[in-house]
PDB file of N, CA and C in Angstrom:
ATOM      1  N   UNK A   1     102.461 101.061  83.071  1.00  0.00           N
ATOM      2  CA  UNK A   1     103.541 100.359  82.424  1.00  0.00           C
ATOM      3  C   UNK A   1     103.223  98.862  82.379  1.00  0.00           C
ATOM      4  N   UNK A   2     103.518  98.184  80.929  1.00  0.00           N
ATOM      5  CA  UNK A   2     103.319  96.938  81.138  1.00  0.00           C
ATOM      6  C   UNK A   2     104.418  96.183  81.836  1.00  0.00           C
ATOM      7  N   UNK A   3     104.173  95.094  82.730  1.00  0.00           N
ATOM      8  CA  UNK A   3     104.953  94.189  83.139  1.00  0.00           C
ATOM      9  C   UNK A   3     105.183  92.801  82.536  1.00  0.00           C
ATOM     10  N   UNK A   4     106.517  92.441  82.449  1.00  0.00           N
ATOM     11  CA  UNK A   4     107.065  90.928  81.842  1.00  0.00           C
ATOM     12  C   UNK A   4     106.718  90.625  82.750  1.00  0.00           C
ATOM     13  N   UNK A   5     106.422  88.979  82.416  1.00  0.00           N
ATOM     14  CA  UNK A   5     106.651  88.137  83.470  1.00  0.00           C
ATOM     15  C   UNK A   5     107.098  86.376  83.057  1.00  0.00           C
ATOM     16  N   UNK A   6     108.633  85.963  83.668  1.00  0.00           N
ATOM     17  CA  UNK A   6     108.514  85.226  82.915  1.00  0.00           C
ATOM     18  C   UNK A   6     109.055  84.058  83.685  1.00  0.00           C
ATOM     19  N   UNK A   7     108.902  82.603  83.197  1.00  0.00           N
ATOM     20  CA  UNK A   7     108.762  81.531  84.570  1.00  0.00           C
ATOM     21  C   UNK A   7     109.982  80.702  83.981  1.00  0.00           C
ATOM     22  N   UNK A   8     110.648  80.190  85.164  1.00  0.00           N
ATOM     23  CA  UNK A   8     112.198  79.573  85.442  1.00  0.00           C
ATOM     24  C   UNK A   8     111.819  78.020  84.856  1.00  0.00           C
ATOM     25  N   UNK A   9     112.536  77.040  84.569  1.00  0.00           N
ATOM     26  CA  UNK A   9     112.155  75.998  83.489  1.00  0.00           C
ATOM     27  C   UNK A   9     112.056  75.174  84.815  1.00  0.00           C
ATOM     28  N   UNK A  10     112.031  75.202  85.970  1.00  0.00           N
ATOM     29  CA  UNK A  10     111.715  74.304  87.122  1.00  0.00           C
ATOM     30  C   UNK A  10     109.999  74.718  87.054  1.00  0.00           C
ATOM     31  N   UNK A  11     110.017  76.046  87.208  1.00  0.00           N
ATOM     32  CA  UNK A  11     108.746  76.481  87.254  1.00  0.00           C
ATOM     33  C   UNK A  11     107.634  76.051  86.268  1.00  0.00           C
ATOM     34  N   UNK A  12     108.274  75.370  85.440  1.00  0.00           N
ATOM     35  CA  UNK A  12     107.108  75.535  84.258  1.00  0.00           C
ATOM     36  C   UNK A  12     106.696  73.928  84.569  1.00  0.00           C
ATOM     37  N   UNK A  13     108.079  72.810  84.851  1.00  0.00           N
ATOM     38  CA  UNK A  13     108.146  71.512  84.705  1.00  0.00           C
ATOM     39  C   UNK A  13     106.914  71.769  85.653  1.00  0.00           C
ATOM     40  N   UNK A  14     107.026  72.147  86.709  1.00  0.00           N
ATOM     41  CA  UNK A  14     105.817  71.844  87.955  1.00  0.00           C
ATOM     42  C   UNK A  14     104.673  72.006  87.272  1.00  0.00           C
ATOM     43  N   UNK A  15     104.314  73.321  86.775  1.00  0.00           N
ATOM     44  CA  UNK A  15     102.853  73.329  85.783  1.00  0.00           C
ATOM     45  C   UNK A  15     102.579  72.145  85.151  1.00  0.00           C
ATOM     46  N   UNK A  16     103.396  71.782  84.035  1.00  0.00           N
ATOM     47  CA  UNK A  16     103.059  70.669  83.136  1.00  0.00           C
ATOM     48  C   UNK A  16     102.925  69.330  84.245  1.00  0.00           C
ATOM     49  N   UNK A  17     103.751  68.878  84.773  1.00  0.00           N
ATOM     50  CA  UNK A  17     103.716  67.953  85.832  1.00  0.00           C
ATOM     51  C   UNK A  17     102.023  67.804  86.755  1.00  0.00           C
ATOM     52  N   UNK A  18     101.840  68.654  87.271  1.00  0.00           N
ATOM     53  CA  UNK A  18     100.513  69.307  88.317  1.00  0.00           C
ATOM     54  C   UNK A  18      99.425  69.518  87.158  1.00  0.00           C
ATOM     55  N   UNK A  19      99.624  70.102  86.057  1.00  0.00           N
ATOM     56  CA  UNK A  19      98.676  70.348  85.444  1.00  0.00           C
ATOM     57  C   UNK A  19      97.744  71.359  85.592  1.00  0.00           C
ATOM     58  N   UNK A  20      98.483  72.157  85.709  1.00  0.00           N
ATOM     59  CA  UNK A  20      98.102  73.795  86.291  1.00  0.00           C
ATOM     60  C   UNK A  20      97.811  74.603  84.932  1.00  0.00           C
ATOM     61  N   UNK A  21      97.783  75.964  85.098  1.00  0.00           N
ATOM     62  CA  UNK A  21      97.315  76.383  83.635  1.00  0.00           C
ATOM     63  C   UNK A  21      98.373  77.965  84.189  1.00  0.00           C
ATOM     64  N   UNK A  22      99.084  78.392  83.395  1.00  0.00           N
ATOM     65  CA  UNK A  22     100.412  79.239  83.699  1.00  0.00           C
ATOM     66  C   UNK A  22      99.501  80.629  83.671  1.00  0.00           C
ATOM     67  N   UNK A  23      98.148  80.488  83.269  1.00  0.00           N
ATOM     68  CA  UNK A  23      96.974  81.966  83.182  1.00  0.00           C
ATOM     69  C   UNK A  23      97.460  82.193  84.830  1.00  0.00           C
ATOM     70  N   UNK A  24      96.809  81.330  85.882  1.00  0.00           N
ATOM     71  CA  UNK A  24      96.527  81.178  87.565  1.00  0.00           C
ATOM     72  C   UNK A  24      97.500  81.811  87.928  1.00  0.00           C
ATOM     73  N   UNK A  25      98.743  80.950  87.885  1.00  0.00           N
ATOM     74  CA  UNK A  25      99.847  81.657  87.914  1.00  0.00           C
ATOM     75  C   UNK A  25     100.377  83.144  88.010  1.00  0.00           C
ATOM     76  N   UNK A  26      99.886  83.609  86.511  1.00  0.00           N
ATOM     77  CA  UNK A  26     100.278  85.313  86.197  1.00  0.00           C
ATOM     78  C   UNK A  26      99.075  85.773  87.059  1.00  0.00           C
ATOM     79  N   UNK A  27      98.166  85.221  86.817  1.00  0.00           N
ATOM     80  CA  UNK A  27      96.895  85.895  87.873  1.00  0.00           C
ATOM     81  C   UNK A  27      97.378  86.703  89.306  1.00  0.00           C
ATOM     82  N   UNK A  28      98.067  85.487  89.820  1.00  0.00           N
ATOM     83  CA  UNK A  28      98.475  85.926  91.265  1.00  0.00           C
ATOM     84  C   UNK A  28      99.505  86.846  91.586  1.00  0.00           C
ATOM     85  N   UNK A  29     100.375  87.093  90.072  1.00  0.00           N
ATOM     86  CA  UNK A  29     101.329  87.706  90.436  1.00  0.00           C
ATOM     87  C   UNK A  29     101.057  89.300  89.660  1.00  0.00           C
ATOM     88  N   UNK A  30     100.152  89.471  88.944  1.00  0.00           N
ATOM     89  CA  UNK A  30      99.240  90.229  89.089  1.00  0.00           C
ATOM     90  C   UNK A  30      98.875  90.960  89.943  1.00  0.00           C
ATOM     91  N   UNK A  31      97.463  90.305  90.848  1.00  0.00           N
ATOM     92  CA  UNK A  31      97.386  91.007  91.974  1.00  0.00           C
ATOM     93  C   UNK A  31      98.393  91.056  92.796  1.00  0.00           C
ATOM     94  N   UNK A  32      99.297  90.539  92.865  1.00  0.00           N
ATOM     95  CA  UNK A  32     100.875  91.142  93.807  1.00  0.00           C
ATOM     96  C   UNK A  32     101.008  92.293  93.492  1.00  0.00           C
ATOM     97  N   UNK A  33     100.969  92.622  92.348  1.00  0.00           N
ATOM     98  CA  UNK A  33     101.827  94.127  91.598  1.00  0.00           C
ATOM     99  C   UNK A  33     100.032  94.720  92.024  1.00  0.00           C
ATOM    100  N   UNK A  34      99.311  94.650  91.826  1.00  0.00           N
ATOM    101  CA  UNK A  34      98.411  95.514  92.879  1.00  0.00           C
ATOM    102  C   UNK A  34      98.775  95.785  94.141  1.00  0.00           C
ATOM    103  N   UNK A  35      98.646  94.727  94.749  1.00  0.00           N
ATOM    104  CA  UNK A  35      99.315  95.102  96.400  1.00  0.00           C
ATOM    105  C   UNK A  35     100.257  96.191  96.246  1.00  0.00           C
ATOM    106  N   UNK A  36     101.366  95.768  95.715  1.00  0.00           N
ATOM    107  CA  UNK A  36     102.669  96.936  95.743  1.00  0.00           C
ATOM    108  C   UNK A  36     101.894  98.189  95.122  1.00  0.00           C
ATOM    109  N   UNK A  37     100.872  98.418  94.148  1.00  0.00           N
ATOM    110  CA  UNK A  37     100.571  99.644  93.918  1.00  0.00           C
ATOM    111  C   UNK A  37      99.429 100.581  94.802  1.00  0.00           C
ATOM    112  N   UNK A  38      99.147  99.968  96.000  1.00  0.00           N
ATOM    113  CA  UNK A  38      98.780 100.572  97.428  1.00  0.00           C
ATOM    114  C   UNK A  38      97.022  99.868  96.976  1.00  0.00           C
ATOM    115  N   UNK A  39      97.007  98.967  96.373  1.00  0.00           N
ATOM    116  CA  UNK A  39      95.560  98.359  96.137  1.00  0.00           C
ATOM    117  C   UNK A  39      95.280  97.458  97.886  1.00  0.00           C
ATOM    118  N   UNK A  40      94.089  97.863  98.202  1.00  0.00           N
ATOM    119  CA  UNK A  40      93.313  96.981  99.200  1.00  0.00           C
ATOM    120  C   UNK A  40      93.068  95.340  98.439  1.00  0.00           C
ATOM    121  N   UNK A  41      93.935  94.755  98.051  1.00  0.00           N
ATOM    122  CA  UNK A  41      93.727  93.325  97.976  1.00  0.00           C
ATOM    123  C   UNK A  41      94.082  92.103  98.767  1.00  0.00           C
ATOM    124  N   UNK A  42      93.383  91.124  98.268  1.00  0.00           N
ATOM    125  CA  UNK A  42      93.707  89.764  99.310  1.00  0.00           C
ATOM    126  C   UNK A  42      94.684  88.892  98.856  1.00  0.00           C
ATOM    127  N   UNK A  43      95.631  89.201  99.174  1.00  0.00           N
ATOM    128  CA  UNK A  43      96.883  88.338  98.828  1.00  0.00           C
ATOM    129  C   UNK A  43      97.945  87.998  99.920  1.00  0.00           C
ATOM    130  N   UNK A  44      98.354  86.604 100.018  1.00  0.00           N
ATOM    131  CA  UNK A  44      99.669  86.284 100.998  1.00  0.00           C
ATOM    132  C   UNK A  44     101.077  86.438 100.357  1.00  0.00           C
ATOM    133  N   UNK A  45     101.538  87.748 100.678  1.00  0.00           N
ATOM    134  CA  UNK A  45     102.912  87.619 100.209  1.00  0.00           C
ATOM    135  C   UNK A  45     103.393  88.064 101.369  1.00  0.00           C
ATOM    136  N   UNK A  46     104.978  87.383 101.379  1.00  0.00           N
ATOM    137  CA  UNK A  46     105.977  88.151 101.829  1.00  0.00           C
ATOM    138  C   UNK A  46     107.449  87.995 101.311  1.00  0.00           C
ATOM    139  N   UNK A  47     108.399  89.093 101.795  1.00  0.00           N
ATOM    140  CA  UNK A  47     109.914  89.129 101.601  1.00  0.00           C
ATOM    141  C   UNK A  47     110.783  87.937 101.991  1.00  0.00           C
ATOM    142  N   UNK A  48     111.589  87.557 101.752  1.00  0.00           N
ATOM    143  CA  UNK A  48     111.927  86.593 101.965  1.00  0.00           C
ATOM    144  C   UNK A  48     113.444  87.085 102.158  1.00  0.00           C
ATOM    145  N   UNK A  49     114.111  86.364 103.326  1.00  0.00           N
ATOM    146  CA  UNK A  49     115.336  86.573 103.666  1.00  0.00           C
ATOM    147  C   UNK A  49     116.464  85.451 103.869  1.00  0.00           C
ATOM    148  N   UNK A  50     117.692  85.527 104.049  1.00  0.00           N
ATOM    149  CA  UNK A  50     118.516  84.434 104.257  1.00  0.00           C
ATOM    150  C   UNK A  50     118.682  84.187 101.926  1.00  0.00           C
ATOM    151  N   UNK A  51     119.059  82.575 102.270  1.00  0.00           N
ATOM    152  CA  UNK A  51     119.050  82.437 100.623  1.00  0.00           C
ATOM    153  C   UNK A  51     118.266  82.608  99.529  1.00  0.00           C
ATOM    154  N   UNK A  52     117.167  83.147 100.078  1.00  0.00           N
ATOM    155  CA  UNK A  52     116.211  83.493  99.422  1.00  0.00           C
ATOM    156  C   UNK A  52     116.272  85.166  99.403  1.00  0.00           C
ATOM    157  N   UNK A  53     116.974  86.213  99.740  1.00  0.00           N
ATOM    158  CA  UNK A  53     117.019  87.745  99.829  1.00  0.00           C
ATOM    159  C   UNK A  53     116.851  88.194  98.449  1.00  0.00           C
ATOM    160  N   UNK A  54     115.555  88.996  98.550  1.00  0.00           N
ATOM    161  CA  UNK A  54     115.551  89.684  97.500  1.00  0.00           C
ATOM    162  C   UNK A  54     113.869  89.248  96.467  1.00  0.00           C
ATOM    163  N   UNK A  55     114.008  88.036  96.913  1.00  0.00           N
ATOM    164  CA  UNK A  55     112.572  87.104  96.586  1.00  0.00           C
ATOM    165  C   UNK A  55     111.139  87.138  97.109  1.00  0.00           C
ATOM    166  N   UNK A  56     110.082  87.553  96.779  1.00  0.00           N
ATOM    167  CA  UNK A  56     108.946  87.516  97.443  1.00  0.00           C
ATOM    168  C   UNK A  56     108.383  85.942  97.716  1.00  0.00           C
ATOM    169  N   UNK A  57     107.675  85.577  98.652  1.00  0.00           N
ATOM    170  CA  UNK A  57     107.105  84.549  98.536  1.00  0.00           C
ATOM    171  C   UNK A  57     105.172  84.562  98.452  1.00  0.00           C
ATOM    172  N   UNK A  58     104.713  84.188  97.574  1.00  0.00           N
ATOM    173  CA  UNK A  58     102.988  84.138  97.777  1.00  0.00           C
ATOM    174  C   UNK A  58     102.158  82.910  97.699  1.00  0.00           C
ATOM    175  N   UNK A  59     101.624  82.390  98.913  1.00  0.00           N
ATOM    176  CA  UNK A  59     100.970  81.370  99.336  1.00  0.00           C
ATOM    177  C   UNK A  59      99.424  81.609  99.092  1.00  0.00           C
ATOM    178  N   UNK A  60      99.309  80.537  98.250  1.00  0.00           N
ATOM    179  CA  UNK A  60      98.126  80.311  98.108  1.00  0.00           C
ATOM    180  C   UNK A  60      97.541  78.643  98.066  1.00  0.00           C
ATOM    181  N   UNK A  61      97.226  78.476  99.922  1.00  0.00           N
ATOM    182  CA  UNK A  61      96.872  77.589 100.328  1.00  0.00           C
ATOM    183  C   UNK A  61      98.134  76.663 100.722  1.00  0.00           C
ATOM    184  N   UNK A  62      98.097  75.769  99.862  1.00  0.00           N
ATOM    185  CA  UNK A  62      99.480  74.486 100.168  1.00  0.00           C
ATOM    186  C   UNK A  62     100.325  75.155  98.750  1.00  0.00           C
ATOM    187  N   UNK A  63     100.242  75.960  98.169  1.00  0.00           N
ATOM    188  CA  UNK A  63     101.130  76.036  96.783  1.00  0.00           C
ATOM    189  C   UNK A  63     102.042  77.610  96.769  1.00  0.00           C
ATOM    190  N   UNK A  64     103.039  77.452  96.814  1.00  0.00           N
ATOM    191  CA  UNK A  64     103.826  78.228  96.831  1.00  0.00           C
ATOM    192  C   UNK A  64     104.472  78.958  95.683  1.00  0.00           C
ATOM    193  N   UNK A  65     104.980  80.234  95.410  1.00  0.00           N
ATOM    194  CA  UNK A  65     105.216  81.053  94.540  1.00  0.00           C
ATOM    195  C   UNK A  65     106.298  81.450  94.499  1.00  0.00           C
ATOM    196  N   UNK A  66     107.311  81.376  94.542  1.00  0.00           N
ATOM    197  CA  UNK A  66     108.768  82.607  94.924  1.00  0.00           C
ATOM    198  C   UNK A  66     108.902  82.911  93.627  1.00  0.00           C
ATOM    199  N   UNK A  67     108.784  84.861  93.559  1.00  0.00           N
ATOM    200  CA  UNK A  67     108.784  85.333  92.577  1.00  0.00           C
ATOM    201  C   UNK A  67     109.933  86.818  93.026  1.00  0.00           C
ATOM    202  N   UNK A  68     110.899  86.644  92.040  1.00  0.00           N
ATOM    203  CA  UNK A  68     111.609  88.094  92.014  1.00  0.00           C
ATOM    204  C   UNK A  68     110.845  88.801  91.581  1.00  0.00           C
ATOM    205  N   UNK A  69     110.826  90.320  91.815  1.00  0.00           N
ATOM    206  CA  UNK A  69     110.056  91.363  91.491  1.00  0.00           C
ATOM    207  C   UNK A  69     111.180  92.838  90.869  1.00  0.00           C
ATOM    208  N   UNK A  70     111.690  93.416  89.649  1.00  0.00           N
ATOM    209  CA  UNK A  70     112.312  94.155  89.503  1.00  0.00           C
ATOM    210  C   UNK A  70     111.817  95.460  88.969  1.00  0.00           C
ATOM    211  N   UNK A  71     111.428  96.073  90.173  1.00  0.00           N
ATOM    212  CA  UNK A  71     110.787  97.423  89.754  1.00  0.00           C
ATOM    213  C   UNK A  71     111.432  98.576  88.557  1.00  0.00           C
ATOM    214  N   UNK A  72     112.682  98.499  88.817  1.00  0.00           N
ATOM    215  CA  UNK A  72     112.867  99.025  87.864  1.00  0.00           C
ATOM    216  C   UNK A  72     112.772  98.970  86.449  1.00  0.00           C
ATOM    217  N   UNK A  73     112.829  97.794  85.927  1.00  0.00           N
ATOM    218  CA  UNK A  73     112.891  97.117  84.649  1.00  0.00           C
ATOM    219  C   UNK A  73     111.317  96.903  84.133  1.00  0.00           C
ATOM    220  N   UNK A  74     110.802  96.763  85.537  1.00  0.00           N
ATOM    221  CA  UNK A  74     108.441  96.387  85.218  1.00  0.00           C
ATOM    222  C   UNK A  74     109.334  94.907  84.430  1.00  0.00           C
ATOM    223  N   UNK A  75     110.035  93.930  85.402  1.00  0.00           N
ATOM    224  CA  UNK A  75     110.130  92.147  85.021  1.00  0.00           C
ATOM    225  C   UNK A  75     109.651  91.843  86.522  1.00  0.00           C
ATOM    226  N   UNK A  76     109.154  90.556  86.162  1.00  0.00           N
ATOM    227  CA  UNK A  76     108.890  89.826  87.429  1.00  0.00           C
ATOM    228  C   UNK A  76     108.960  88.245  87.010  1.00  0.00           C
ATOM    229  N   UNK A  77     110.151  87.741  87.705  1.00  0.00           N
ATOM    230  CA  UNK A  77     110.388  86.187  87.277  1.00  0.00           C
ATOM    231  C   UNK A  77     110.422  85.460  88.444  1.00  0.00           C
ATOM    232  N   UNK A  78     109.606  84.872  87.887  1.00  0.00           N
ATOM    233  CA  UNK A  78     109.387  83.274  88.684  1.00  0.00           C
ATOM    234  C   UNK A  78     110.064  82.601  88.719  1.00  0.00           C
ATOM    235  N   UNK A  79     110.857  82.634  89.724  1.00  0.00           N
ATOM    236  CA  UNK A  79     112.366  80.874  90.250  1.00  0.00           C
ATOM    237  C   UNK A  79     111.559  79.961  90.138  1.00  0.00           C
ATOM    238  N   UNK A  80     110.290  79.822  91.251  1.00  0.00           N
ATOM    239  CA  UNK A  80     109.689  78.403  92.010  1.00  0.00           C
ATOM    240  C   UNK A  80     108.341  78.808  92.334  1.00  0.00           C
ATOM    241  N   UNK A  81     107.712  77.013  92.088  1.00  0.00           N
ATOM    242  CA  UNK A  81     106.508  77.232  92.359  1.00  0.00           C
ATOM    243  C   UNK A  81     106.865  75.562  92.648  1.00  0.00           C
ATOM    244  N   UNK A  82     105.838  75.629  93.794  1.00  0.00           N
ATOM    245  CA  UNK A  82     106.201  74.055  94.617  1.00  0.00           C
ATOM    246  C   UNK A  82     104.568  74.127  95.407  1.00  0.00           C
ATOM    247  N   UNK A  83     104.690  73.053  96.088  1.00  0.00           N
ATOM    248  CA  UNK A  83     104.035  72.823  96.944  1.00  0.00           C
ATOM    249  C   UNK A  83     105.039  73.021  98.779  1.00  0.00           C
ATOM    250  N   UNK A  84     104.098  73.569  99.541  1.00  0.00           N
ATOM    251  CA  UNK A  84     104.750  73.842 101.220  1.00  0.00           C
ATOM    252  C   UNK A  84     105.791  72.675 101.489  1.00  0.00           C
ATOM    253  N   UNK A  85     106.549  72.953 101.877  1.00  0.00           N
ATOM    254  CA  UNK A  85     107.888  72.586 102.513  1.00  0.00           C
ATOM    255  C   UNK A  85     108.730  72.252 101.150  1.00  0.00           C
ATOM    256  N   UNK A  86     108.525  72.153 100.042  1.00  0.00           N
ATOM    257  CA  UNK A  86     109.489  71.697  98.695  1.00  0.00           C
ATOM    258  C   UNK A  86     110.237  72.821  98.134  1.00  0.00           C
ATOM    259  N   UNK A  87     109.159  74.003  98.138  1.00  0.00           N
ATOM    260  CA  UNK A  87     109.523  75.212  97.393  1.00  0.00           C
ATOM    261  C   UNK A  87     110.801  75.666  98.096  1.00  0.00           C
ATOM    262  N   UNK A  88     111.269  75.846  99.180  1.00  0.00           N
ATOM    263  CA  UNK A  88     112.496  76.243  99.730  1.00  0.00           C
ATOM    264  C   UNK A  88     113.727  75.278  99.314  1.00  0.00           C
ATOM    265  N   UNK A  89     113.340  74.399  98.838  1.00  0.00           N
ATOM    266  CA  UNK A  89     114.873  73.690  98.702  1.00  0.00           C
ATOM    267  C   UNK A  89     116.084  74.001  97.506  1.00  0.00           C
TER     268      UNK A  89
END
């Protein structure tokens, strides 16, 4: 099944801002949806609880990801993408 995936207008400002390329991005959340499909890959995610319930988080290095994941639907949207200690606020 193909998966949406689509990024929150905070999320995008940070790209354009940083100067990131939104490919990297889907890349990682990509191999996420490997992980969840029982793939041996190298990825930092986890669940996230408190105001964040329901949200995955995936670290890669100092740059942070919080991505909803809705299995049922095959969407996966991106709230935030920050750098460590910003992305939670």
């Amino acid at each position: 099944m193909k998966w949406q995936i689509s990024l929150s207008k905070n999320s995008l400002r940070f790209l354009q801002l940083n100067r990131f390329e939104e490919i990297l991005i889907i890349n990682k959340i990509k191999v996420a949806l490997r992980k969840f499909n029982g793939e041996d890959v190298n990825i930092d995610i986890k669940k996230l609880k408190g105001d964040w319930d329901g949200f995955y988080r995936i670290r890669d290095g100092k740059l942070r990801i919080i991505v909803e994941f809705q299995f049922d639907n095959f969407c996966a949207h991106i709230e935030e993408i920050d750098w460590r200690g910003n992305a939670y606020k």
